[in-house]
Protein backbone atom coordinates (compact mmCIF):
# COMPACT_ATOMS: atom_id res chain seq x y z
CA UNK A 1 103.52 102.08 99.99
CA UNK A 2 107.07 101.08 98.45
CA UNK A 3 110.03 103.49 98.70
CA UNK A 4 113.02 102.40 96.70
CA UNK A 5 116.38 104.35 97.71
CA UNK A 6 119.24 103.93 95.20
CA UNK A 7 122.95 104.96 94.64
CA UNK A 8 125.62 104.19 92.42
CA UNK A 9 125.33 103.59 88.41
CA UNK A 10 126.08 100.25 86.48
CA UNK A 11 128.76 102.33 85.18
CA UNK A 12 129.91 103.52 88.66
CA UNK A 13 132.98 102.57 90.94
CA UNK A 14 131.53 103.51 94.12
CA UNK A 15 128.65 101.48 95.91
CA UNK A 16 125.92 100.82 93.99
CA UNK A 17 122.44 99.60 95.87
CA UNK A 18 118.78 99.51 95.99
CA UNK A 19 116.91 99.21 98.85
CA UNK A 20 113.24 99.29 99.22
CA UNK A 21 111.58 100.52 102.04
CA UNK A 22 108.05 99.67 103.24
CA UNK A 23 105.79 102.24 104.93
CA UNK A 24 101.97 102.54 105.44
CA UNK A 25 101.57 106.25 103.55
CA UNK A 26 103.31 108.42 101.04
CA UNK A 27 103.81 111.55 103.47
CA UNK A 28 107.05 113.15 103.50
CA UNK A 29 107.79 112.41 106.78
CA UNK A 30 108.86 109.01 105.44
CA UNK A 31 111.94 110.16 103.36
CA UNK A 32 112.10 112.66 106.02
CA UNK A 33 113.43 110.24 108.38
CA UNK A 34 114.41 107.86 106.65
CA UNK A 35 117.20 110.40 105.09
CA UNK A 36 117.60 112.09 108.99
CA UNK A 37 121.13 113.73 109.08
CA UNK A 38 121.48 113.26 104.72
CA UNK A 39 122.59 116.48 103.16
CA UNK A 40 123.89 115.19 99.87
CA UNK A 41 122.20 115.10 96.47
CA UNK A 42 118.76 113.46 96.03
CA UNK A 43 117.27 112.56 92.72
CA UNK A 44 113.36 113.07 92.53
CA UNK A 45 110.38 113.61 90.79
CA UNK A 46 107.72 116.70 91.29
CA UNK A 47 106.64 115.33 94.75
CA UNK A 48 106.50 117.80 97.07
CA UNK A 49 107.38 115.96 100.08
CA UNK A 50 110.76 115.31 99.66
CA UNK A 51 111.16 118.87 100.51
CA UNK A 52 110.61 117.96 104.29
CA UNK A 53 114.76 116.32 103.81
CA UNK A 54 117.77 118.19 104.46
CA UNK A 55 118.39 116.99 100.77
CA UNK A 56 119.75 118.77 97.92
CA UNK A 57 116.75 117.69 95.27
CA UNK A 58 117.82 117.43 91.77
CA UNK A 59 114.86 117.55 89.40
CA UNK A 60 113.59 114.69 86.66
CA UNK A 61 113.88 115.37 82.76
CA UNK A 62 111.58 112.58 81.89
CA UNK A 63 109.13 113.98 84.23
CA UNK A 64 109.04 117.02 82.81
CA UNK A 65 109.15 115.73 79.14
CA UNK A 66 106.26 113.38 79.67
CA UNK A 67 103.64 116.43 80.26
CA UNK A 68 104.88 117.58 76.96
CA UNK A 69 104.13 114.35 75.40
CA UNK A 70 100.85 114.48 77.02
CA UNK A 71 100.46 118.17 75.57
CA UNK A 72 101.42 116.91 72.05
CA UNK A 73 99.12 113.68 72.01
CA UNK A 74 95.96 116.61 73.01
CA UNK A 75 97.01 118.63 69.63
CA UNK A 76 95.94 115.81 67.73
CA UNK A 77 97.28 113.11 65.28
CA UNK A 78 99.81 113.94 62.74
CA UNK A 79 99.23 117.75 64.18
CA UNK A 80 102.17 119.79 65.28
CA UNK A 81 102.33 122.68 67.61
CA UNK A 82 104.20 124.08 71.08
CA UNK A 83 104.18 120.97 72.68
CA UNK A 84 106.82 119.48 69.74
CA UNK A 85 108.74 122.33 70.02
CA UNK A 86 109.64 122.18 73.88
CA UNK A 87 109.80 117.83 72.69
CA UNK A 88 112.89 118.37 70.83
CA UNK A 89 114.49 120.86 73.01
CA UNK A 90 114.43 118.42 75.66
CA UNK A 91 115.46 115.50 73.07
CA UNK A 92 118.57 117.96 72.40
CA UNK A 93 119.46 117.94 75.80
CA UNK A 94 118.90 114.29 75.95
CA UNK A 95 121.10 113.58 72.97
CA UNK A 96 124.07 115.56 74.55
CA UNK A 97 123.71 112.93 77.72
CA UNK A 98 123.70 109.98 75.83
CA UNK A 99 127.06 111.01 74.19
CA UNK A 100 128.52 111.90 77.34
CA UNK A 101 127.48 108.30 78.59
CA UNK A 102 130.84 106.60 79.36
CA UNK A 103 132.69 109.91 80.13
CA UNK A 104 133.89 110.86 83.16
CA UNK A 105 132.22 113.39 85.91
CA UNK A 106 134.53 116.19 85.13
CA UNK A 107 133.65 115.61 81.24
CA UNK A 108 129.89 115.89 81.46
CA UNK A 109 130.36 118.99 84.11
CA UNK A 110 132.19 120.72 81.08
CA UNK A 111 130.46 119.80 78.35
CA UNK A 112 126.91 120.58 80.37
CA UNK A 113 128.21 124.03 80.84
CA UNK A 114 129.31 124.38 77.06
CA UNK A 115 126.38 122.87 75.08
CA UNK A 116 123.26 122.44 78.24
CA UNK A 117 123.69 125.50 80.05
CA UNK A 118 122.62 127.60 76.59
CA UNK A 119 120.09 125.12 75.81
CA UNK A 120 118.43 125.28 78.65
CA UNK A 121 118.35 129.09 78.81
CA UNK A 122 117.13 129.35 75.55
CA UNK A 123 114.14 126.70 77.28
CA UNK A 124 113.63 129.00 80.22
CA UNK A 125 113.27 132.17 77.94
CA UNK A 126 110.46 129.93 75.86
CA UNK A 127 108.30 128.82 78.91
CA UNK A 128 108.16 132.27 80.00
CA UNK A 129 107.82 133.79 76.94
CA UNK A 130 104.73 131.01 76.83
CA UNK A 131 103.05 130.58 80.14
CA UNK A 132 100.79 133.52 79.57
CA UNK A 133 100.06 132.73 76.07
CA UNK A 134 98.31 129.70 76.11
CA UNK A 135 94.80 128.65 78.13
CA UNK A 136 95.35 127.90 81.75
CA UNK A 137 93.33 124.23 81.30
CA UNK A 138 95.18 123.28 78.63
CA UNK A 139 97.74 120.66 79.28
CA UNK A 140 100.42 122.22 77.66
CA UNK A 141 100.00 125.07 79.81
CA UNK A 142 100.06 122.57 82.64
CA UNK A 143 103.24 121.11 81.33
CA UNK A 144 104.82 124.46 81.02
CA UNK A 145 103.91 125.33 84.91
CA UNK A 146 105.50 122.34 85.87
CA UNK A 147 108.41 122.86 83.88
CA UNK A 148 108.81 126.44 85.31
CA UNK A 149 108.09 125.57 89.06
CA UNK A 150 110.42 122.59 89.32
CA UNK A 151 112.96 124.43 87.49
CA UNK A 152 116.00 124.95 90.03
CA UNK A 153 115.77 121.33 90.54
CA UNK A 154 115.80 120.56 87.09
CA UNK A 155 118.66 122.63 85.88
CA UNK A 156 120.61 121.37 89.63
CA UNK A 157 122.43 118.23 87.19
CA UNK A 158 124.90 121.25 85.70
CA UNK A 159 126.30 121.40 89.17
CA UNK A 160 128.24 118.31 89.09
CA UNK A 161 129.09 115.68 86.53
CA UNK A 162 127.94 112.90 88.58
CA UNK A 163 124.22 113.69 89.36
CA UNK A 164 122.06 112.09 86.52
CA UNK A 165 119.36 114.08 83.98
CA UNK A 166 116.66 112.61 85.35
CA UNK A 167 115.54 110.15 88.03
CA UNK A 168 115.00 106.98 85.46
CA UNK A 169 118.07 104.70 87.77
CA UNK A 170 114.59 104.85 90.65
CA UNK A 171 112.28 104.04 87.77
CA UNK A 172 113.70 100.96 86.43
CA UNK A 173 114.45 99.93 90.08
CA UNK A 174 110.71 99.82 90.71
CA UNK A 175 109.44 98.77 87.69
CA UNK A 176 109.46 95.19 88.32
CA UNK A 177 107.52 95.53 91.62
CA UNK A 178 104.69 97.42 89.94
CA UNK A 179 104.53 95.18 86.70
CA UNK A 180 104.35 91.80 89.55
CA UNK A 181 102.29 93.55 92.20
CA UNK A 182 99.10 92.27 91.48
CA UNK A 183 100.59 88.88 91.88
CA UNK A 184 101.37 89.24 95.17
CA UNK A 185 98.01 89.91 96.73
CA UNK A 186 98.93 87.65 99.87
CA UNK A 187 101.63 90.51 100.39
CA UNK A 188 99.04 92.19 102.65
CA UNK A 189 100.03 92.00 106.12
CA UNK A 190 102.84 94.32 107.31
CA UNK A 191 105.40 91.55 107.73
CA UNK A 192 104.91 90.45 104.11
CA UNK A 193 105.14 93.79 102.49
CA UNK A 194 108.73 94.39 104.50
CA UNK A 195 109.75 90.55 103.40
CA UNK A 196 109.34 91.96 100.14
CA UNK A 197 111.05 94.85 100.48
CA UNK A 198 113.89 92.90 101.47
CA UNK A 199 113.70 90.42 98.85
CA UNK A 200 113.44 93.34 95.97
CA UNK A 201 116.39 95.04 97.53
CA UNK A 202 118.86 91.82 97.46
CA UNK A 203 117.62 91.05 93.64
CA UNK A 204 118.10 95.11 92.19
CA UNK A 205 120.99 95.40 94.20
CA UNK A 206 122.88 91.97 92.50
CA UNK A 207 121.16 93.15 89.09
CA UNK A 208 123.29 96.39 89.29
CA UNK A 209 126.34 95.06 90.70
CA UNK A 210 126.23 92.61 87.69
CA UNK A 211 125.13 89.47 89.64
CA UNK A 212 122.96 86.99 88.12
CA UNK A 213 119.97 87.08 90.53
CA UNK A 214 119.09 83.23 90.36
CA UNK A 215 122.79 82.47 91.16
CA UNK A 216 122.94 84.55 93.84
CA UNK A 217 119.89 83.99 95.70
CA UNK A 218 120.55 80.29 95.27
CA UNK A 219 123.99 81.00 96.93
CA UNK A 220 122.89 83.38 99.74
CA UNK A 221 120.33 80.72 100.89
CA UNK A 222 123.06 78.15 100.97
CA UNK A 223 125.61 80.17 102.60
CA UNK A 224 122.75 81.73 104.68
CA UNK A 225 122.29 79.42 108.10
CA UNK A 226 125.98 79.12 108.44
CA UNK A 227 126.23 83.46 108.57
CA UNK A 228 125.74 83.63 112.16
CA UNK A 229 127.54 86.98 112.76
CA UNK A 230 127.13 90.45 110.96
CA UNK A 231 130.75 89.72 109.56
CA UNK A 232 129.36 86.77 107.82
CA UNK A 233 126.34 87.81 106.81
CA UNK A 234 128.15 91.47 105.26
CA UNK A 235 129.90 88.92 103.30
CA UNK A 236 126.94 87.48 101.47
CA UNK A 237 125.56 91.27 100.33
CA UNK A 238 125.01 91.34 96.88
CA UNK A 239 127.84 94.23 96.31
């Protein structure tokens, strides 16, 4: 199993990195200690095991929007019902995001508690209004249930202007190892999955510091036998 860790935005001015850590299961106790002592913010999905950190979770958008979609694509084509409803709520939110994109973390706090904060009440008072309404097997009623149980976490990004909607900055980061994996069957020993790791964390980390990845591989191989002290080799991270 691949964990990828990531901080910072393209947009950012702090660090920004991805690192991706092997480990041979998907139990909490991974995170768990790999994040020993970290009490900050943590961006997630519904998995439960990230509750083992010290963590303050903050709660995925796109998760929760793509039961919906699931929902919608059950009522069946060109039919509308519940499922678009709680769709275009979410969009709404969505839409205020994307114009807050290049504004500053005390901007998107304020504007979040002007134009999200309502919207999402007005969500909270639907899924409950809901829950009870519709058939328990039904995946809208599934989607709602997630919705409502991961809902501190999800309304957590009006606390501060610099956590995120959703958790999409670890999605992208991992995409390309899932697209390539089944290319890299000989990654099977131990020693070749953490290689990889490695190797994925030097390429996403240049990619979102703006670094051509070719360019800089190229370079850190050159530079690499002459970095014979953790000065030098600090020197040729991709940051």
């Amino acid at each position: 199993y691949m964990w990828v860790y990531g901080c910072g935005l393209e947009s950012s001015t702090g660090p920004k990195l991805v690192l991706f850590d092997y480990q041979d299961g998907r139990g909490g106790k991974h995170p768990k200690a790999y994040l020993d002592g970290y009490k900050g913010y943590l961006h997630v999905d519904g998995y439960t095991g990230y509750e083992q950190t010290e963590a303050t979770l903050v709660g995925c958008w796109a998760h929760a929007r793509r039961k919906f979609v699931e929902a919608q694509k059950a009522q069946g084509k060109g039919k509308t019902g519940k499922a678009d409803w709680a769709i275009n709520h979410i969009q709404k939110l969505y839409a205020l995001e994307s114009k807050l994109k290049t504004q500053s973390a005390e901007v998107k706090y304020r504007e979040r508690q002007k134009v999200a904060k309502p919207l999402l009440q007005q969500l909270w008072d639907w899924l409950e209004k809901s829950k009870d309404a519709i058939p328990k097997e039904s995946l809208l009623s599934k989607a709602i249930t997630y919705s409502l149980n991961q809902w501190p976490k999800l309304i957590r990004y009006l606390d501060d202007g610099k956590l995120n909607i959703d958790n999409n900055r670890a999605e992208r980061a991992i995409k390309p190892f899932v697209i390539g994996r089944k290319a890299w069957l000989f990654a099977n020993t131990t020693s070749g999955a953490k290689a990889s790791a490695a190797l994925y964390s030097l390429v996403e980390t240049a990619k979102i510091n703006g670094l051509e990845p070719y360019d800089y591989m190229t370079t850190l191989f050159k530079e690499l036998p002459t970095a014979d002290t953790p000065d030098k080799l600090a020197q040729l991270l991709p940051l």
